[in-house]
N, C-alpha and C. Protein backbone atom coordinates (compact mmCIF):
# COMPACT_ATOMS: atom_id res chain seq x y z
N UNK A 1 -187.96 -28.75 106.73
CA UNK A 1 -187.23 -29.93 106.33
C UNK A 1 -187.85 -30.57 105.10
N UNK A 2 -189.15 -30.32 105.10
CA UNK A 2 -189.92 -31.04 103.95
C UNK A 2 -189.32 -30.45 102.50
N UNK A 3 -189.27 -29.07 102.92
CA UNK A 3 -189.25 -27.83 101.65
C UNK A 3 -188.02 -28.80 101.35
N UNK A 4 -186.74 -28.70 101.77
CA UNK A 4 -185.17 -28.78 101.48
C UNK A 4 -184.94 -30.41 100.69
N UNK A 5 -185.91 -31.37 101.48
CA UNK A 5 -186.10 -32.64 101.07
C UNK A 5 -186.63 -32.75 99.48
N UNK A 6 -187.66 -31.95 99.65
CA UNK A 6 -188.66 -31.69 97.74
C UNK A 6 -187.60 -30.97 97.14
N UNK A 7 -186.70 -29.86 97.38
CA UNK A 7 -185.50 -29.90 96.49
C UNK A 7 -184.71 -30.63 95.99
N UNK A 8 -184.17 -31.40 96.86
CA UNK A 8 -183.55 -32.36 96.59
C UNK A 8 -183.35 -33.67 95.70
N UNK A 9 -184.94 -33.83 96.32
CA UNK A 9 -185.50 -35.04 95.10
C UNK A 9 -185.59 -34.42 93.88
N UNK A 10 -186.30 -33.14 94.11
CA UNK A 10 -186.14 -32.35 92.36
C UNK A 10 -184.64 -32.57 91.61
N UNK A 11 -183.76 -32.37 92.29
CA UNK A 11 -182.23 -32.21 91.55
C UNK A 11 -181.85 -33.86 91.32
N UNK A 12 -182.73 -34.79 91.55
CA UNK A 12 -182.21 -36.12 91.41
C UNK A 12 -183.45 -36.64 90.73
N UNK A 13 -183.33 -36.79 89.56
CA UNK A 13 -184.90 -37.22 89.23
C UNK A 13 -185.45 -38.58 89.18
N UNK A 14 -184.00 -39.38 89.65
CA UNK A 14 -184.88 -40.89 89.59
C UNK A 14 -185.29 -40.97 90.67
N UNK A 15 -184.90 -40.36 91.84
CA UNK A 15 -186.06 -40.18 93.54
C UNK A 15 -187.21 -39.83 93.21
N UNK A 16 -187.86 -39.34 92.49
CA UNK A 16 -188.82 -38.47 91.91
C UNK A 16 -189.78 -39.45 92.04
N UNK A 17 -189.73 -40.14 91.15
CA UNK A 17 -191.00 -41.28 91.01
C UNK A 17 -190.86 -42.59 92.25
N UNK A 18 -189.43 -42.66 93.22
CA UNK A 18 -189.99 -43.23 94.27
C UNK A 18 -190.31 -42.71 95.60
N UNK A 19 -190.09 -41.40 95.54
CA UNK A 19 -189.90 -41.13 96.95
C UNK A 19 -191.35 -39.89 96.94
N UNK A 20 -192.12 -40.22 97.76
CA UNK A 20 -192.93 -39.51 98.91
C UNK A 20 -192.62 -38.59 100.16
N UNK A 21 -192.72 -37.12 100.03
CA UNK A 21 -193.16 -36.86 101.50
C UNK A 21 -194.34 -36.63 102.22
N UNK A 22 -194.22 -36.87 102.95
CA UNK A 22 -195.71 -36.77 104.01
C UNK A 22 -195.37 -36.22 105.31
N UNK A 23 -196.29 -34.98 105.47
CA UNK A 23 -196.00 -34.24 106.78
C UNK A 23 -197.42 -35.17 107.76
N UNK A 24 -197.27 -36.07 108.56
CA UNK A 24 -198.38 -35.93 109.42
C UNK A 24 -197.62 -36.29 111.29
N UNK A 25 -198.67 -36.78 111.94
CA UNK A 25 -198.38 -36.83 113.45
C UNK A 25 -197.81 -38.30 113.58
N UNK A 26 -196.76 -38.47 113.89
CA UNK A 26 -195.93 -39.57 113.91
C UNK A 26 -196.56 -40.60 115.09
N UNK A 27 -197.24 -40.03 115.92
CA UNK A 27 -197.82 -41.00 116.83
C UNK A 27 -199.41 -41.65 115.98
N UNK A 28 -199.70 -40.98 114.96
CA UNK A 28 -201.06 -41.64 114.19
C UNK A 28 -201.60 -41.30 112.54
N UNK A 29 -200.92 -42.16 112.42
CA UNK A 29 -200.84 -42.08 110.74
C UNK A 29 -201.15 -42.99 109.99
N UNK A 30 -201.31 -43.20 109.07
CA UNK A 30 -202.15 -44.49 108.20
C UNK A 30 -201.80 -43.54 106.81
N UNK A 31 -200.97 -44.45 105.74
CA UNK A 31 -200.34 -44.29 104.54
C UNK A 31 -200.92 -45.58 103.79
N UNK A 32 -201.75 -46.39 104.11
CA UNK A 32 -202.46 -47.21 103.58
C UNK A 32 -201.17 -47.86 102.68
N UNK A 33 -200.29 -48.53 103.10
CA UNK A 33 -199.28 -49.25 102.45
C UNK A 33 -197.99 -49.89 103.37
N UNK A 34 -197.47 -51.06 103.26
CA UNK A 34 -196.60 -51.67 103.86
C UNK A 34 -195.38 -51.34 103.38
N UNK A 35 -193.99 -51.14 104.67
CA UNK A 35 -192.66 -50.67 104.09
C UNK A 35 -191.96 -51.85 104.36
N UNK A 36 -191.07 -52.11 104.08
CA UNK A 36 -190.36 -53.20 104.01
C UNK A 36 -188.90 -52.99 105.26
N UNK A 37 -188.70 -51.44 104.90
CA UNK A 37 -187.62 -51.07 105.99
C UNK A 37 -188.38 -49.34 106.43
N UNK A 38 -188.35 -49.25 107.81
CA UNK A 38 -188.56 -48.47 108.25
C UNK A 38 -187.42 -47.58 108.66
N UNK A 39 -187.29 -46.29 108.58
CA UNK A 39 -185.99 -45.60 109.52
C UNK A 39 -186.10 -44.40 110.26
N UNK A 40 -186.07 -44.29 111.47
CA UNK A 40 -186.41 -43.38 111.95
C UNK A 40 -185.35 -42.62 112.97
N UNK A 41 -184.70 -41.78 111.86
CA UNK A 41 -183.44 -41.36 112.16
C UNK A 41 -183.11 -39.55 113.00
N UNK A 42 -182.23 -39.20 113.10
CA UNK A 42 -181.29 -38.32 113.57
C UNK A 42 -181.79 -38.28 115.11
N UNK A 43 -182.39 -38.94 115.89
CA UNK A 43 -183.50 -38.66 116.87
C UNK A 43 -184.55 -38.36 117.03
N UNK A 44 -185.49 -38.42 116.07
CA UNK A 44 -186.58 -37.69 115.84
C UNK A 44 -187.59 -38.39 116.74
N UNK A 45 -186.93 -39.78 116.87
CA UNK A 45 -188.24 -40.28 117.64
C UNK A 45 -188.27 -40.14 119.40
N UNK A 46 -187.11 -38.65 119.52
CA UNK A 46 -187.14 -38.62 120.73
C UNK A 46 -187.89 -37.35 121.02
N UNK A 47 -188.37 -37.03 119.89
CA UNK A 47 -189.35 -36.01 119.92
C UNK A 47 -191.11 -35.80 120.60
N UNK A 48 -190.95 -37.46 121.03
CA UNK A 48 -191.95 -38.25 121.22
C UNK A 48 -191.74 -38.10 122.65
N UNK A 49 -192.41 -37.48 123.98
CA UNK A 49 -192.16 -36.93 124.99
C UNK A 49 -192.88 -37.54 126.26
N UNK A 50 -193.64 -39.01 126.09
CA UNK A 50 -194.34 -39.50 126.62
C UNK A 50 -194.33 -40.69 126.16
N UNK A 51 -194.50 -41.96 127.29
CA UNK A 51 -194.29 -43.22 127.29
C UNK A 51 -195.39 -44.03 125.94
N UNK A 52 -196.35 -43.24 126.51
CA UNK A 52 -197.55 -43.66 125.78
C UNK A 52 -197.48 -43.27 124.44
N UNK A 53 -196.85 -42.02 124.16
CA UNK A 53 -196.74 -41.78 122.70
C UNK A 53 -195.76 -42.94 122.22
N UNK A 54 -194.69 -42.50 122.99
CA UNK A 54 -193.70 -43.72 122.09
C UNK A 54 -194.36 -44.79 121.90
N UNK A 55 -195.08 -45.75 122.50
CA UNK A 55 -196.18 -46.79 122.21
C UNK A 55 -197.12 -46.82 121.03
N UNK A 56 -197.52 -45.79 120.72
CA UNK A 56 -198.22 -45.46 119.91
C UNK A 56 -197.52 -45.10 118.63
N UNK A 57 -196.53 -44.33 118.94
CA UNK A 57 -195.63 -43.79 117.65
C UNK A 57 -195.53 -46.02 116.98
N UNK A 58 -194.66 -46.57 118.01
CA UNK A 58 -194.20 -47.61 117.22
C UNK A 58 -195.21 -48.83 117.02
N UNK A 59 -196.56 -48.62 117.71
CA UNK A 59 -197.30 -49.30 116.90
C UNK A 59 -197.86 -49.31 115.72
N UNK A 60 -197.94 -47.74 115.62
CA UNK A 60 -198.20 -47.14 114.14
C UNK A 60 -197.39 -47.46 113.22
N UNK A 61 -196.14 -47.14 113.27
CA UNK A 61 -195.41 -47.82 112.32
C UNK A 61 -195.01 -49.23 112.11
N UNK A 62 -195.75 -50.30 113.34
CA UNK A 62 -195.67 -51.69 112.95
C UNK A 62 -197.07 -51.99 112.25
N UNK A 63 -198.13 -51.49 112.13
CA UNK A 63 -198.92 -51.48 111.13
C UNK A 63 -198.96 -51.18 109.95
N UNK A 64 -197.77 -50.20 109.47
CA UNK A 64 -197.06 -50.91 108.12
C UNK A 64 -196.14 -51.44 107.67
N UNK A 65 -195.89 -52.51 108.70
CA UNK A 65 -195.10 -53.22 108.28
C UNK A 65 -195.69 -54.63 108.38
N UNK A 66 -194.85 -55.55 107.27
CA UNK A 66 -194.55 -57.58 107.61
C UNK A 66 -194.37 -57.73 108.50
N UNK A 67 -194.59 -59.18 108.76
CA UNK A 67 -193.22 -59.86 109.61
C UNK A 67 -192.38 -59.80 108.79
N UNK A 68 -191.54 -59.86 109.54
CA UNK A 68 -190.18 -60.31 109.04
C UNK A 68 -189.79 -58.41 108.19
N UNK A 69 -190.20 -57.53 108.09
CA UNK A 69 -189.27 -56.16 107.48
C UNK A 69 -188.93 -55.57 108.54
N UNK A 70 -188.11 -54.61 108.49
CA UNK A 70 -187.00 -54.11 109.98
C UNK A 70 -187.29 -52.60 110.04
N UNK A 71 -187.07 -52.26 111.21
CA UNK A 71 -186.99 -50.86 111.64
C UNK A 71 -185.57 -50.45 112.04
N UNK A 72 -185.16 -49.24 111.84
CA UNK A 72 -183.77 -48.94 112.39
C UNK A 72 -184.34 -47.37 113.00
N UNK A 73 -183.54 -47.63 114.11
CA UNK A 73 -184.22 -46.54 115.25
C UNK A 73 -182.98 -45.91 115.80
N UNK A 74 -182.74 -44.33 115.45
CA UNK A 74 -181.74 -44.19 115.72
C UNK A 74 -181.73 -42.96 117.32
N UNK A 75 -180.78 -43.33 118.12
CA UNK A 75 -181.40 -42.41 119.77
C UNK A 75 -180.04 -42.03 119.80
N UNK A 76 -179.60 -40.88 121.05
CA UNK A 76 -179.05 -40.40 121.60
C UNK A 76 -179.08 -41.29 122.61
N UNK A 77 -177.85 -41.66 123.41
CA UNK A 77 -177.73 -42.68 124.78
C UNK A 77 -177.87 -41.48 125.58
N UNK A 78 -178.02 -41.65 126.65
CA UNK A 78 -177.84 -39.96 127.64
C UNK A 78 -176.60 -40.30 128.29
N UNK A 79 -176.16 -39.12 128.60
CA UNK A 79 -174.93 -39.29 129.61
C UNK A 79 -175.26 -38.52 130.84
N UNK A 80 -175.18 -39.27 131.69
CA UNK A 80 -175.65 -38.26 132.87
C UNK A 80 -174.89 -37.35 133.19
N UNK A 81 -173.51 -37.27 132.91
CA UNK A 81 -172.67 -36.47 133.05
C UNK A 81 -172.95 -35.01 132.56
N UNK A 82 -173.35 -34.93 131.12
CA UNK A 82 -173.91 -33.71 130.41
C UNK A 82 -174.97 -33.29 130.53
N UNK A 83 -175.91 -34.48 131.12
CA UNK A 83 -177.36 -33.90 132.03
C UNK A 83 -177.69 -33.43 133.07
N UNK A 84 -177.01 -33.52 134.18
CA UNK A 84 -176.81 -33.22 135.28
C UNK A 84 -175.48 -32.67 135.81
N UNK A 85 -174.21 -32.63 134.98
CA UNK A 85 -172.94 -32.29 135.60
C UNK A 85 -172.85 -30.87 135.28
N UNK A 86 -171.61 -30.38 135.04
CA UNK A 86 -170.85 -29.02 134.56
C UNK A 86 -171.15 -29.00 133.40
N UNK A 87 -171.02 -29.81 132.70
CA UNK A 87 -170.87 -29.67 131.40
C UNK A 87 -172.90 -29.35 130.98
N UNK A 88 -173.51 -29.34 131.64
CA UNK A 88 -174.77 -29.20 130.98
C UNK A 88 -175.01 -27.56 131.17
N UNK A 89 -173.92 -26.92 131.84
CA UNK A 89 -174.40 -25.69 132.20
C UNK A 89 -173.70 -24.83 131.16
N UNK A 90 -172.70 -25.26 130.21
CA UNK A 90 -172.22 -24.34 129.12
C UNK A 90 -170.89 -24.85 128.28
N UNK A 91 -172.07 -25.59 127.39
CA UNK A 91 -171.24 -26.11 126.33
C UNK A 91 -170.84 -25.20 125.14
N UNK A 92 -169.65 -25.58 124.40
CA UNK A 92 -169.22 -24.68 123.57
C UNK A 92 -169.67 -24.59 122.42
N UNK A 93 -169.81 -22.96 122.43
CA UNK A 93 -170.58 -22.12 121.04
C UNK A 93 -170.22 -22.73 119.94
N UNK A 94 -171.03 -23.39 118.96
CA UNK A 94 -170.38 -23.90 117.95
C UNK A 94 -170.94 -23.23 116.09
N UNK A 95 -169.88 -23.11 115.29
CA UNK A 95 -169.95 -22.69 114.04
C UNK A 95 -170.62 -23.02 113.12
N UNK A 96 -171.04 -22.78 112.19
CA UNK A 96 -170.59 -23.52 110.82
C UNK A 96 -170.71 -22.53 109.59
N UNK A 97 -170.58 -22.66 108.44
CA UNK A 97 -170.27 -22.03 107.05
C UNK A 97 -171.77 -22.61 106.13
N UNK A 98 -172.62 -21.33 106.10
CA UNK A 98 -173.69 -21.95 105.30
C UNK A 98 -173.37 -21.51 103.50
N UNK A 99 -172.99 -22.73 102.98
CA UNK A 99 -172.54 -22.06 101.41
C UNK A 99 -173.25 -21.96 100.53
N UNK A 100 -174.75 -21.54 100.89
CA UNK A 100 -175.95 -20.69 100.04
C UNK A 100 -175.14 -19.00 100.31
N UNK A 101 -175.48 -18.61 101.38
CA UNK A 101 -175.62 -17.18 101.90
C UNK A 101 -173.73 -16.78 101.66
N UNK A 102 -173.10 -17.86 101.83
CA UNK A 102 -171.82 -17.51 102.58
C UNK A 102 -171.40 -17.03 104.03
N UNK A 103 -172.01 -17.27 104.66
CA UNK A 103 -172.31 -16.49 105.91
C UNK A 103 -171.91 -17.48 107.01
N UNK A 104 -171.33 -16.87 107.81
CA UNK A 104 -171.16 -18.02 109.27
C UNK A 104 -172.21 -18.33 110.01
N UNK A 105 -172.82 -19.61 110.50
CA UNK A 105 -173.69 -19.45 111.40
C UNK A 105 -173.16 -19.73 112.88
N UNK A 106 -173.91 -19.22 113.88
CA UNK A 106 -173.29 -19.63 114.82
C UNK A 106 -174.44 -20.07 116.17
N UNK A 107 -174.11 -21.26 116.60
CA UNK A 107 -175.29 -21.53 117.51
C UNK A 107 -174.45 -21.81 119.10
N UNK A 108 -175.69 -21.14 120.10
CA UNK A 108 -175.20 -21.29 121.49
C UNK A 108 -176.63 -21.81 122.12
N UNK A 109 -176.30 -22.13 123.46
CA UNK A 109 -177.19 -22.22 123.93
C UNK A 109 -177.77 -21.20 124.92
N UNK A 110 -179.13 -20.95 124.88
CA UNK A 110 -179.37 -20.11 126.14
C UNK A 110 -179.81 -20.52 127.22
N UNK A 111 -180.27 -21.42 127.34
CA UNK A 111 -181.30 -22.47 128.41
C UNK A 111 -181.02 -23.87 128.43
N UNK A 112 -180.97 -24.34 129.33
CA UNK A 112 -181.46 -26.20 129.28
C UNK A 112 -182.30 -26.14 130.33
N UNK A 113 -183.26 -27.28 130.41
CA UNK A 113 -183.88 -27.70 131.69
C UNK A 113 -184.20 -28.80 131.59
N UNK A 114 -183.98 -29.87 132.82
CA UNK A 114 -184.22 -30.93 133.00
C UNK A 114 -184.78 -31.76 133.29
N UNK A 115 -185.25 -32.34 133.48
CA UNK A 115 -186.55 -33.23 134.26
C UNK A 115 -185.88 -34.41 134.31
N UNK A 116 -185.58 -35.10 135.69
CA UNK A 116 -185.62 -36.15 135.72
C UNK A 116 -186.44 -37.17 135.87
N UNK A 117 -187.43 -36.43 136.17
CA UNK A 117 -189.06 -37.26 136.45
C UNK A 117 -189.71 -38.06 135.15
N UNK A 118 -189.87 -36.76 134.43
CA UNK A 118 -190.26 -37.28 132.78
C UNK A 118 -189.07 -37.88 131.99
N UNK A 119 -187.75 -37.66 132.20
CA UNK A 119 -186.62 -38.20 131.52
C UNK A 119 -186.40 -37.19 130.02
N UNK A 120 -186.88 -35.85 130.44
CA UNK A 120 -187.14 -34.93 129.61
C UNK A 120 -185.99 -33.80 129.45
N UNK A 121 -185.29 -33.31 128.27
CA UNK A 121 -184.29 -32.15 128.36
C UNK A 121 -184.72 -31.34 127.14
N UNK A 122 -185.12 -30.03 128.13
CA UNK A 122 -185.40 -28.94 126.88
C UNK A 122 -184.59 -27.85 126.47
N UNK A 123 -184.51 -27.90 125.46
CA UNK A 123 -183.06 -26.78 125.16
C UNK A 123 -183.43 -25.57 124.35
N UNK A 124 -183.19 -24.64 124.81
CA UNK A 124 -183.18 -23.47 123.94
C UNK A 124 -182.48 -23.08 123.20
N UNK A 125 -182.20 -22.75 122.07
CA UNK A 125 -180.86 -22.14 121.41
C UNK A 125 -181.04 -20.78 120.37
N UNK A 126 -180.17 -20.31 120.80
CA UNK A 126 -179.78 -18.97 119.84
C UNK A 126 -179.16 -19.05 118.63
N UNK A 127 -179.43 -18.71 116.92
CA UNK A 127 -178.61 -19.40 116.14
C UNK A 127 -178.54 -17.75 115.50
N UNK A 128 -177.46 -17.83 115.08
CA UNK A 128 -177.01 -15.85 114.64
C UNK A 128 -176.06 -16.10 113.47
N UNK A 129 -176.74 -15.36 112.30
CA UNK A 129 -175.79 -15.59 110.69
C UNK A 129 -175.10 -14.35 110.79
N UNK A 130 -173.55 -14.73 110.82
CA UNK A 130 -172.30 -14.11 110.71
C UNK A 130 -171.85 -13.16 109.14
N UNK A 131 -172.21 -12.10 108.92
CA UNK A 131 -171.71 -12.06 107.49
C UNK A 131 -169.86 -11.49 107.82
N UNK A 132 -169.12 -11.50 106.53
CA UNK A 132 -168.09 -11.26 106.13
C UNK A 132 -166.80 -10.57 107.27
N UNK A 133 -167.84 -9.42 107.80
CA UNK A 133 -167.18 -8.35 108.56
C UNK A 133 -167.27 -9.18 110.11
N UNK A 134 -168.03 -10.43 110.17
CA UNK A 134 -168.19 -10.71 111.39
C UNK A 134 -169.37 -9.34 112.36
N UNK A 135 -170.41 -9.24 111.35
CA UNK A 135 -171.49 -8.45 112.06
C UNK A 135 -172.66 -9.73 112.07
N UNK A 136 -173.38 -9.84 113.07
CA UNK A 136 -174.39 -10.29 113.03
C UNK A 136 -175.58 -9.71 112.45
N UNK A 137 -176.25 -10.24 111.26
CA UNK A 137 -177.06 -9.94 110.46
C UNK A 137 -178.81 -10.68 110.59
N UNK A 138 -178.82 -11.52 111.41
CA UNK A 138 -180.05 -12.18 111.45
C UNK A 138 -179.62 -13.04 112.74
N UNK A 139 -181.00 -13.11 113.65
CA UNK A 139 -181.13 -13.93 114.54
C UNK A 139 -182.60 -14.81 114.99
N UNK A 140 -182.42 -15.97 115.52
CA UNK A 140 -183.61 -17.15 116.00
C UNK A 140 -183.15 -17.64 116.93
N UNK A 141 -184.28 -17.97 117.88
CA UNK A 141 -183.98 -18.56 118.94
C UNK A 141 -184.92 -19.90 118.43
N UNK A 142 -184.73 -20.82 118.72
CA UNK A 142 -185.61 -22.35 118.58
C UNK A 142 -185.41 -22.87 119.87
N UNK A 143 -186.21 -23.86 120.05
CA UNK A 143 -186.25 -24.48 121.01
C UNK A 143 -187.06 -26.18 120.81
N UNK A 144 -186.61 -27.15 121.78
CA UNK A 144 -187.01 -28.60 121.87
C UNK A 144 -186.89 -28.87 122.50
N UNK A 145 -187.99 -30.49 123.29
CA UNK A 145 -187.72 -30.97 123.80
C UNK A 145 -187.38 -32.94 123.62
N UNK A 146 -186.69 -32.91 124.05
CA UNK A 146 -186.45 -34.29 123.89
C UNK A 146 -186.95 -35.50 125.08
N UNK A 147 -186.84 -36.47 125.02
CA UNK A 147 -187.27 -37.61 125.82
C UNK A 147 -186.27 -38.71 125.52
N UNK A 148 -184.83 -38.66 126.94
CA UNK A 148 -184.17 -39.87 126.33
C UNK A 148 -184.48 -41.33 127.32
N UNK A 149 -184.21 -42.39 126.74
CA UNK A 149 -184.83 -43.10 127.39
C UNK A 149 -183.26 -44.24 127.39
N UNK A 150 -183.28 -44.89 128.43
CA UNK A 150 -182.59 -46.13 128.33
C UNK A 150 -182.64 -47.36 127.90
N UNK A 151 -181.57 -48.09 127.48
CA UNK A 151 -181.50 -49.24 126.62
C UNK A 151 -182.58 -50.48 127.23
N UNK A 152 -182.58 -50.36 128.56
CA UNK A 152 -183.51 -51.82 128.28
C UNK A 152 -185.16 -51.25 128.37
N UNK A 153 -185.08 -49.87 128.24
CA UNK A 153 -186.62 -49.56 127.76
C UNK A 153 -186.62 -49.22 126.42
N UNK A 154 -186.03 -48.96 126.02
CA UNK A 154 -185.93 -49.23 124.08
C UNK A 154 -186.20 -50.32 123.51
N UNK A 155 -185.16 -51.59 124.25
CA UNK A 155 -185.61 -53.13 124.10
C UNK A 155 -187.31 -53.57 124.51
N UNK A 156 -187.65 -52.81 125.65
CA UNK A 156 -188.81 -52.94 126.35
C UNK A 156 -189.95 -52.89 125.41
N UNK A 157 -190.09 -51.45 124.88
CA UNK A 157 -190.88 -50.96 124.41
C UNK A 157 -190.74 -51.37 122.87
N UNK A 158 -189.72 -52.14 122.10
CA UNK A 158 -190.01 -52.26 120.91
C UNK A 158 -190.85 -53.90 120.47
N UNK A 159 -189.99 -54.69 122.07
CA UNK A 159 -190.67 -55.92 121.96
C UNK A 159 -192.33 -55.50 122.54
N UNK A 160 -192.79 -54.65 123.14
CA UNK A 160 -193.99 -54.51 123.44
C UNK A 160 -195.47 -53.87 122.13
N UNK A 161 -194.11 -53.98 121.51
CA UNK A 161 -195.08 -52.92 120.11
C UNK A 161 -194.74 -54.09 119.12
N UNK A 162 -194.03 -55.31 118.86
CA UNK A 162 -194.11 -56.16 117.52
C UNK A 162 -192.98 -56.16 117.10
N UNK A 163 -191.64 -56.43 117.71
CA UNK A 163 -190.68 -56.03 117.24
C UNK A 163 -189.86 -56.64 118.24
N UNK A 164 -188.81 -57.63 117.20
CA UNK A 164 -187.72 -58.29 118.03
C UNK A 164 -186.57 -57.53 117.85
N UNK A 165 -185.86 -56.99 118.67
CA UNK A 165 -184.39 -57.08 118.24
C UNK A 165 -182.87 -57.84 117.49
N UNK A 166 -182.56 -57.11 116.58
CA UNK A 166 -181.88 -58.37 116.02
C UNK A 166 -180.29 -57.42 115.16
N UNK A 167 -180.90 -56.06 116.08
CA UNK A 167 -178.81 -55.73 116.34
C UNK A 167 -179.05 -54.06 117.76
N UNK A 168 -177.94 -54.39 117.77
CA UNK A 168 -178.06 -52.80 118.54
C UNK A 168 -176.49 -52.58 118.99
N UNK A 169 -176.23 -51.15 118.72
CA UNK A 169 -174.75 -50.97 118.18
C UNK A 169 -175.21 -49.16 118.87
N UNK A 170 -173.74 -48.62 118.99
CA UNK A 170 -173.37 -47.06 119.37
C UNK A 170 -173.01 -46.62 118.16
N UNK A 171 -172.90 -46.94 117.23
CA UNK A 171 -172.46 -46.05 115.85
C UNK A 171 -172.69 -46.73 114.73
N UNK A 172 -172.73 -46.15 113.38
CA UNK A 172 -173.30 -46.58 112.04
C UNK A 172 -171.76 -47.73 111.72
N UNK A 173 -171.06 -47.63 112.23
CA UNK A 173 -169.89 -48.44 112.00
C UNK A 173 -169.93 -49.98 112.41
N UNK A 174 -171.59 -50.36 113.79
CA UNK A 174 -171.27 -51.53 113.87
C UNK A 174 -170.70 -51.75 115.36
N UNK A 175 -170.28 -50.60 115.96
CA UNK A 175 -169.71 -50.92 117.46
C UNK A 175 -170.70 -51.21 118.18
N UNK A 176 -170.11 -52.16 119.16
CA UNK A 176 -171.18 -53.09 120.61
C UNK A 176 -171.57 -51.59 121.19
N UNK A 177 -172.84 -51.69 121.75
CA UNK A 177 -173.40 -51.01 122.99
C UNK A 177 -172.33 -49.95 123.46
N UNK A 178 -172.43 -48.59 123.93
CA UNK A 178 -171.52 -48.14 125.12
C UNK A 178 -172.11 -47.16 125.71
N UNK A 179 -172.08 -46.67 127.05
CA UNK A 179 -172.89 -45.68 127.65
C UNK A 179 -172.42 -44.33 126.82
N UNK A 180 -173.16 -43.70 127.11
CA UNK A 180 -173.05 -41.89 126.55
C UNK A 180 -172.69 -41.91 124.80
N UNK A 181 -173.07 -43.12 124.32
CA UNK A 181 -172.88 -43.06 123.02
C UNK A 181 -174.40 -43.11 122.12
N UNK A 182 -174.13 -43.64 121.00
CA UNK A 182 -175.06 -43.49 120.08
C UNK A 182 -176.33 -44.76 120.66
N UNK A 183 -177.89 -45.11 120.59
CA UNK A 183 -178.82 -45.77 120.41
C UNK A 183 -178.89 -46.43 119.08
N UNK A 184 -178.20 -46.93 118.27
CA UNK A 184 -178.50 -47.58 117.08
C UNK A 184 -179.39 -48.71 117.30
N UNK A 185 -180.38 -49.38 116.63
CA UNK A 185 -181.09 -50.16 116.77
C UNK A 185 -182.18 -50.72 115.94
N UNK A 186 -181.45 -51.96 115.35
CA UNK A 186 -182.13 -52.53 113.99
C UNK A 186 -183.18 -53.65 115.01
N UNK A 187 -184.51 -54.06 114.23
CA UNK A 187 -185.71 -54.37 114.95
C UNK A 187 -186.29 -54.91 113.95
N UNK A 188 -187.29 -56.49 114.07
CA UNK A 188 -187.62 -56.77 112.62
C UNK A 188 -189.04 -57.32 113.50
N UNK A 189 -190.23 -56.99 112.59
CA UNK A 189 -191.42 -56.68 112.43
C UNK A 189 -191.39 -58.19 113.28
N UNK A 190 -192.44 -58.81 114.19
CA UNK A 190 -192.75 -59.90 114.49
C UNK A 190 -194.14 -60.63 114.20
């Protein structure tokens, strides 16, 4: 992700002189500098697989911050339905068109497993590049685990780390709260 990111900024050159990447451990880091807005997006911070990390992850990042600058924290809501129902046992194979290669990709799953103890779902997946003829030409399996957590331990844990709440919404559009939807969640340094 880093590699694709340093491209990017290359093809845009006024990012160039503001933007930084830094690969380190999200639960303990020190960049010796204050951000004004924090964002910690696509789920990544559910990558964080333990109570105590998450504690740690967001104290770390309230040490560079003010009072008063914001975090936006973006989660997966869980649905118990897709965690525990039918639907967790075989969801549909899904596509896409990578327009470097030209090639179809196609990802399934091979595994899930659950934990309800830890609040933990690990997924395996198979991802297979499709060329022209529809032959499969290359294959990876990856795998993750996630840690989803519920809304009033999100609230819990952000007021426990320096951080008031001051929106929380299911989508980038602004909608109130709803189960099995999006974690949006803006948070300002205390």
């Amino acid at each position: 992700m880093l590699k694709v990111a340093a491209e990017k900024i290359l093809a845009h050159p006024e990012a160039a002189t503001r933007a930084q990447l830094v690969e380190a451990d999200m639960t303990n880091f020190d960049l010796g500098r204050r951000f004004s807005l924090v964002m910690i997006t696509a789920r990544s911070f559910q990558h964080v697989v333990t109570p105590k990390e998450q504690r740690t992850t967001l104290s770390c990042v309230r040490r560079h911050m003010a009072a008063g600058d914001h975090l936006v924290l973006d989660l997966f809501d869980p649905s118990f339905e897709v965690l525990f129902g039918q639907s967790a046992k075989a969801p549909p194979t899904r596509t896409a068109h990578d327009p470097k290669s030209g090639q179809r990709i196609r990802r399934s799953r091979v595994s899930i497993e659950v934990d309800p103890m830890r609040q933990t779902v690990r997924e395996t997946l198979l991802f297979e590049a499709i060329d022209e003829r529809g032959d499969v030409v290359a294959t990876e399996n990856t795998s993750w685990t996630l840690r989803w957590s519920l809304r009033q331990e999100i609230a819990y844990l952000l007021e426990l780390t320096g951080f008031e709440v001051v929106g929380e919404f299911s989508d980038f559009s602004r909608s109130p709260p709803a189960y099995a939807r999006e974690q949006l969640w803006i948070a300002r340094a205390v």
